[in-house]
C-alpha atoms as a PDB file:
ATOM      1  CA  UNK A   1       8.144  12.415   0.508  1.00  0.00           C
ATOM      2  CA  UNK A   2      10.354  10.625  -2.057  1.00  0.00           C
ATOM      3  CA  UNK A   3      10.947   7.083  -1.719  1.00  0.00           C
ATOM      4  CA  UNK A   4      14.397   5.563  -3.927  1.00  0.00           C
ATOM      5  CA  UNK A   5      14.231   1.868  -3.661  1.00  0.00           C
ATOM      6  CA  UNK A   6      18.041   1.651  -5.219  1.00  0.00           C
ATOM      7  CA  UNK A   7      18.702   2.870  -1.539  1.00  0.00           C
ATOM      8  CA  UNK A   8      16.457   0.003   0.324  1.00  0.00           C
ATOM      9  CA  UNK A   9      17.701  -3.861   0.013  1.00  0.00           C
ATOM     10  CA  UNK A  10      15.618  -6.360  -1.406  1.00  0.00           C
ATOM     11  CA  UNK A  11      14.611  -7.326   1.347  1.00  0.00           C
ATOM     12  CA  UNK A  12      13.469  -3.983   2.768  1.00  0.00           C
ATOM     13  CA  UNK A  13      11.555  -3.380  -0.028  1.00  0.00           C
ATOM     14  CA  UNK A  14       9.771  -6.926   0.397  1.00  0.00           C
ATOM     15  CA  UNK A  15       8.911  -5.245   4.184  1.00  0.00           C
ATOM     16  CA  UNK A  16       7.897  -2.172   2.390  1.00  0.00           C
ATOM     17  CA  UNK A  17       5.316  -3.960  -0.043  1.00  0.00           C
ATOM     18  CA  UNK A  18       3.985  -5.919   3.319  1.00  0.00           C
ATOM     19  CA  UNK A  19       2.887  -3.117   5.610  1.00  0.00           C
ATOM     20  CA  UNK A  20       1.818  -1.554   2.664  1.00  0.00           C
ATOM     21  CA  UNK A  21      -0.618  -4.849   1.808  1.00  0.00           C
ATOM     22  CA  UNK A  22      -1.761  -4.849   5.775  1.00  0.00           C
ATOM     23  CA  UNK A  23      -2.109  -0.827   5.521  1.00  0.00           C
ATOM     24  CA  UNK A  24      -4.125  -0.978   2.866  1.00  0.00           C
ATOM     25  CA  UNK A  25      -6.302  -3.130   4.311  1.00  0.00           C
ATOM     26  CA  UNK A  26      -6.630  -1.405   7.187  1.00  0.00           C
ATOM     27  CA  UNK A  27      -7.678   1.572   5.041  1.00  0.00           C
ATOM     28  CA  UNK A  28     -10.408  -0.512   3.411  1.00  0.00           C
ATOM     29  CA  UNK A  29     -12.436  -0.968   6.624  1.00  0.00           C
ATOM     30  CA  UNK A  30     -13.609   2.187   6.288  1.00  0.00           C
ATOM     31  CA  UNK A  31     -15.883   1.079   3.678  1.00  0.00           C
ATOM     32  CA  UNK A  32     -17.845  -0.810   6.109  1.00  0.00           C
ATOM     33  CA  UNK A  33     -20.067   0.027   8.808  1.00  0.00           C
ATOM     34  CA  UNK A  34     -19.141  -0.497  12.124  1.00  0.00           C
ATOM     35  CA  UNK A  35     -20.079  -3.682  14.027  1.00  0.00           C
ATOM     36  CA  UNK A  36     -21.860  -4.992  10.778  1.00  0.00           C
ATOM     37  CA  UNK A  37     -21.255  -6.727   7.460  1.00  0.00           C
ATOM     38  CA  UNK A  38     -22.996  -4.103   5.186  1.00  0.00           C
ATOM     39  CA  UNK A  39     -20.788  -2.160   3.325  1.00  0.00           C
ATOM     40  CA  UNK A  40     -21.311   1.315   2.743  1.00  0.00           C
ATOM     41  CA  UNK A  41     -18.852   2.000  -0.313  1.00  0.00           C
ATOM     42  CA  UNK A  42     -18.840  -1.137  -2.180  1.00  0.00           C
ATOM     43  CA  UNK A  43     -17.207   1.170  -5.779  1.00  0.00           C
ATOM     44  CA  UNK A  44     -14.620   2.051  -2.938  1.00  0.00           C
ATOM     45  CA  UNK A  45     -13.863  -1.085  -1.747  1.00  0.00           C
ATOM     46  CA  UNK A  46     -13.470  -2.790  -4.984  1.00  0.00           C
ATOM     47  CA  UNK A  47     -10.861   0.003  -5.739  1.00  0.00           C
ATOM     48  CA  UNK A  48      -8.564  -0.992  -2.440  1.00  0.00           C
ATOM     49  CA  UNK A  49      -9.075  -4.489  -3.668  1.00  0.00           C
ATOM     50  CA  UNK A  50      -7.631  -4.071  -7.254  1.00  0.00           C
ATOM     51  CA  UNK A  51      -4.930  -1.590  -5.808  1.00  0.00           C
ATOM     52  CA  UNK A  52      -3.847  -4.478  -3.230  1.00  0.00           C
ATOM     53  CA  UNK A  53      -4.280  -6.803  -5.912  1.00  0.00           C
ATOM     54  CA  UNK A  54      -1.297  -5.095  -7.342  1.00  0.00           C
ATOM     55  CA  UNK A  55       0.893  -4.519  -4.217  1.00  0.00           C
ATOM     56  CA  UNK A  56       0.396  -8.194  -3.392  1.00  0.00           C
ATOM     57  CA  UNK A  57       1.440  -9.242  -7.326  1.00  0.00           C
ATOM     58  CA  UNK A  58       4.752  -6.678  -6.575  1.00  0.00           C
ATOM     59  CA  UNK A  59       5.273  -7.986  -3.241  1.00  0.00           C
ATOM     60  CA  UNK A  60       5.043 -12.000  -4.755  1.00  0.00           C
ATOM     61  CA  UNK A  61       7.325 -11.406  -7.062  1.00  0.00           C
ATOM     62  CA  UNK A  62      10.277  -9.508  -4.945  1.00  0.00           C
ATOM     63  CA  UNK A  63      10.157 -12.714  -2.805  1.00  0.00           C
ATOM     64  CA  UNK A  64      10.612 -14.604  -5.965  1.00  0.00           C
ATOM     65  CA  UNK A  65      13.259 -12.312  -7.643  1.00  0.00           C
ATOM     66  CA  UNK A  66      11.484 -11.927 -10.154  1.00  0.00           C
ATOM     67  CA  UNK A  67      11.145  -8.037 -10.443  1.00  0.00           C
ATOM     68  CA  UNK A  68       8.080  -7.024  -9.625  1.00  0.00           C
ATOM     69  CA  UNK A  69       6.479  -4.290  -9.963  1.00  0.00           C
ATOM     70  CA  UNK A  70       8.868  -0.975  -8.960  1.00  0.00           C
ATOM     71  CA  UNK A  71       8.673   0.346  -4.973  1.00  0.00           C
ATOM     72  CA  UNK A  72       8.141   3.739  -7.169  1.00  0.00           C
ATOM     73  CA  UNK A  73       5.461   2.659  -9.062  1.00  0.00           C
ATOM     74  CA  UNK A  74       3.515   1.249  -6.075  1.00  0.00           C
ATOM     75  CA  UNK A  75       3.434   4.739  -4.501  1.00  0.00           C
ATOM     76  CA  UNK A  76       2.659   6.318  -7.408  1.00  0.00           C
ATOM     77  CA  UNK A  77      -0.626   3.997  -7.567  1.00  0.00           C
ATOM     78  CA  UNK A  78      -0.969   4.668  -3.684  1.00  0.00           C
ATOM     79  CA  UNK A  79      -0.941   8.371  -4.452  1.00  0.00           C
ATOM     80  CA  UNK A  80      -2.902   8.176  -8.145  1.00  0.00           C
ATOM     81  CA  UNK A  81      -5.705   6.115  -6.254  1.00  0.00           C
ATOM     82  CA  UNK A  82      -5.793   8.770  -3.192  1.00  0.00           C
ATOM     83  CA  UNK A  83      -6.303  11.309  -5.844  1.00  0.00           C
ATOM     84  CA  UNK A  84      -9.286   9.532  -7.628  1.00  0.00           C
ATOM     85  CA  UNK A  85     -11.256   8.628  -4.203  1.00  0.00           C
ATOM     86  CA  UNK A  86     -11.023  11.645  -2.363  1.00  0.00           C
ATOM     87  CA  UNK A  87      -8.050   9.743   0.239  1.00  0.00           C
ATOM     88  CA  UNK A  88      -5.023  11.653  -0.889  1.00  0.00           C
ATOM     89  CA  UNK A  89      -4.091  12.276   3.212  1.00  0.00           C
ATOM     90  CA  UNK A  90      -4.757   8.936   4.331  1.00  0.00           C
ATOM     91  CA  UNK A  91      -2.400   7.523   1.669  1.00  0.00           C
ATOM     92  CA  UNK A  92       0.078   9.899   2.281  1.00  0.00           C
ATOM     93  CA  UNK A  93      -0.121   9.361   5.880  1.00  0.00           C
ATOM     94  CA  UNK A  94       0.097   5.303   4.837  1.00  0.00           C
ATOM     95  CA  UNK A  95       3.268   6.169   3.237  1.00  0.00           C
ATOM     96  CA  UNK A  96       4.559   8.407   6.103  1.00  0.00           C
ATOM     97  CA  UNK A  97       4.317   5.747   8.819  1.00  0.00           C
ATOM     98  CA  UNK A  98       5.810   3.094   6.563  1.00  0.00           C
ATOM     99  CA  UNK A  99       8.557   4.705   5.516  1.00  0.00           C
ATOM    100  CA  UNK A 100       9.523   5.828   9.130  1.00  0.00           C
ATOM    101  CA  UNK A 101       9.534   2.481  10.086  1.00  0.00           C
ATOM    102  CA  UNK A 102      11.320   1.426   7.469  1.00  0.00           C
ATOM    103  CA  UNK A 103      13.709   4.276   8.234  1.00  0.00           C
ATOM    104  CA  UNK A 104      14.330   3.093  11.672  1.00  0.00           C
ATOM    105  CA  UNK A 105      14.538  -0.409  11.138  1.00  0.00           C
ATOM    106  CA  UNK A 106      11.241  -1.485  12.574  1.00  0.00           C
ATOM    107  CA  UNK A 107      10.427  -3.533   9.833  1.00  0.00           C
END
C-alpha cells in the first residue's frame, strides 16, 4: 500500500496523523499484562513511545502549518519500526484500516 499525501488535503492528512497517534496507542497495550500495571515489554514500549513522540510532533505541526514531518515519512517509520520489533503485520494492518477510512471519508 502506497500512501501520496499531495492527493489528501491538509486537513486529511491532520486525520491521518490522529488515528495514527490513537492506533498506535492502541498497539502499545500489548506491552502490558492484562488487568494489571506491570509491563511485560518495557524496551517495546519505550519504542511506541518515541515513534508516537514523532507522529504527535508531525501531527502538531500540520495543525500549525508549519510542515511537519511528511505523511510519507511517518509510514516509513511505522513500517521501519514494525521491521525492528518483530510487528511488521500489525503496522501494516494499522495502515490498512486508516487509510480505508480515510478513503471513505470516515475520518
Amino acid at each position: 500500500m502506497t500512501f501520496y499525501s499531495e492527493t489528501i488535503s491538509q486537513q486529511q492528512k491532520i486525520e491521518l496523523l490522529s488515528l495514527l497517534a490513537q492506533e498506535v496507542t492502541v498497539c502499545a497495550r500489548g506491552t502490558y499484562e492484562a488487568g494489571t500495571e506491570k509491563v511485560l515489554e518495557p524496551e517495546l514500549l519505550r519504542a511506541y513511545n518515541e515513534l508516537l513522540n514523532r507522529i504527535t510532533g508531525s501531527l502538531r505541526d500540520h495543525i500549525r502549518e508549519q510542515g511537519g514531518i511528511p505523511v510519507e515519512m511517518i509510514i516509513t517509520m511505522l513500517r521501519e519500526f514494525g521491521k525492528a520489533h518483530n510487528k511488521e503485520s500489525l503496522m501494516e494492518e494499522v495502515l490498512t484500516r486508516v487509510w480505508e477510512l480515510l478513503r471513505k471519508g470516515k475520518i
